[in-house]
C-alpha atoms as a PDB file:
ATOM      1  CA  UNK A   1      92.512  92.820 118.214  1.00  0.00           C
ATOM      2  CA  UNK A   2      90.631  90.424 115.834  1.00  0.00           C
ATOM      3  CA  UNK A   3      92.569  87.316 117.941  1.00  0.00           C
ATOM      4  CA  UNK A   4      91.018  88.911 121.387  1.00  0.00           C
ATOM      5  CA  UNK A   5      87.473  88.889 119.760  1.00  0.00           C
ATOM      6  CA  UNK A   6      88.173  85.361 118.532  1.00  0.00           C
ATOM      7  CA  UNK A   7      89.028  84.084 121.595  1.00  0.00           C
ATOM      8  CA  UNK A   8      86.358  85.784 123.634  1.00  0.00           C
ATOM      9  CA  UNK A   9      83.685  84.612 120.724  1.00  0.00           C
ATOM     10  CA  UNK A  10      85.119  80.867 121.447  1.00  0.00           C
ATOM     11  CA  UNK A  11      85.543  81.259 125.847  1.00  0.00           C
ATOM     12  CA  UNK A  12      81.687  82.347 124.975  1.00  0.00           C
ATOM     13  CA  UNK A  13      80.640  79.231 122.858  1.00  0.00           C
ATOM     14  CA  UNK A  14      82.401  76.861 125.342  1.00  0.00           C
ATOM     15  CA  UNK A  15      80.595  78.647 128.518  1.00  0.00           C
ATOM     16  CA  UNK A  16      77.124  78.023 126.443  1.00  0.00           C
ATOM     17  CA  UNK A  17      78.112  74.167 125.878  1.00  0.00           C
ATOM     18  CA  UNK A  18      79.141  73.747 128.994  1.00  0.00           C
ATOM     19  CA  UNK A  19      75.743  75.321 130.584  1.00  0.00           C
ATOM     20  CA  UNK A  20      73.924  73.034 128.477  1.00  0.00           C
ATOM     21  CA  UNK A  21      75.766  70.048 129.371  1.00  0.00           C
ATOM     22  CA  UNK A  22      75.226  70.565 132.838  1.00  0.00           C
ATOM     23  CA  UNK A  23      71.543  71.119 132.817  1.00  0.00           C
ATOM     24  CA  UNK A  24      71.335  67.998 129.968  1.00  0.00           C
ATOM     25  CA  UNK A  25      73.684  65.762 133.068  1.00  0.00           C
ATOM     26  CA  UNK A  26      71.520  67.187 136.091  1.00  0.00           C
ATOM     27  CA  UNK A  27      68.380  65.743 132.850  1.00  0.00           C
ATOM     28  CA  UNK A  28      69.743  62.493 132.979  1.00  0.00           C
ATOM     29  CA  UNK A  29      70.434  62.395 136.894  1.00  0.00           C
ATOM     30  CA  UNK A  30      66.977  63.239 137.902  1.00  0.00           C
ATOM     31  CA  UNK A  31      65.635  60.522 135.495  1.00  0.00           C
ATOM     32  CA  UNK A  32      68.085  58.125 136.998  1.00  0.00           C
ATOM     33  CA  UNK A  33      66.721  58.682 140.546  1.00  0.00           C
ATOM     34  CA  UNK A  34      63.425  59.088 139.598  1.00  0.00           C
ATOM     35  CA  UNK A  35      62.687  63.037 139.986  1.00  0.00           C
ATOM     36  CA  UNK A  36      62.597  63.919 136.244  1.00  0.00           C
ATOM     37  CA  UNK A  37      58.330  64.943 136.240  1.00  0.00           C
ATOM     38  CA  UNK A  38      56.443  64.012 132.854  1.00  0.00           C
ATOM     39  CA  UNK A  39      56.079  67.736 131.784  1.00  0.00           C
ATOM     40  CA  UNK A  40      52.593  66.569 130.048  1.00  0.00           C
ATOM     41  CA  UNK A  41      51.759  65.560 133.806  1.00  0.00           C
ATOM     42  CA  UNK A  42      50.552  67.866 136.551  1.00  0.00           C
ATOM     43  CA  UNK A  43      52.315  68.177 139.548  1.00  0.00           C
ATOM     44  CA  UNK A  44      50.897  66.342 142.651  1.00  0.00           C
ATOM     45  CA  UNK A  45      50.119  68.726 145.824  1.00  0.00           C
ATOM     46  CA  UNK A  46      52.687  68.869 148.522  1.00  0.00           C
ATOM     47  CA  UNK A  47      50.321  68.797 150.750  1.00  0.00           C
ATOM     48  CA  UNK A  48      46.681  67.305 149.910  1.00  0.00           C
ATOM     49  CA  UNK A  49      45.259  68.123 153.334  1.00  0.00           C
ATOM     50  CA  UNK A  50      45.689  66.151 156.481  1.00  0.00           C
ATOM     51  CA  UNK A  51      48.779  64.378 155.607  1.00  0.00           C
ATOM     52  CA  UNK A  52      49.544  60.738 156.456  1.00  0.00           C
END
């Protein structure tokens, strides 16, 4: 029925927000703690050889 479609249209739309609100919070976390990585910035080695 054309109410079923609506509401499957809308349970769609809020699982999208929500996924985007989560990844924008886990964002804003990372930043917080320090873990967010400039994406204009290389990545440092895990390991550089050695190790200290």
């Amino acid at each position: 029925t054309e109410a079923r479609m609506s509401r499957e249209a809308w349970v769609r739309a809020t699982d999208v927000s929500d996924l985007v609100h989560g990844e924008a919070q886990v964002a804003t976390l990372q930043g917080q703690q320090g873990l967010a990585r400039d994406p204009t910035q290389p990545e440092p080695p895990e390991e550089a050889g050695g190790g200290a």
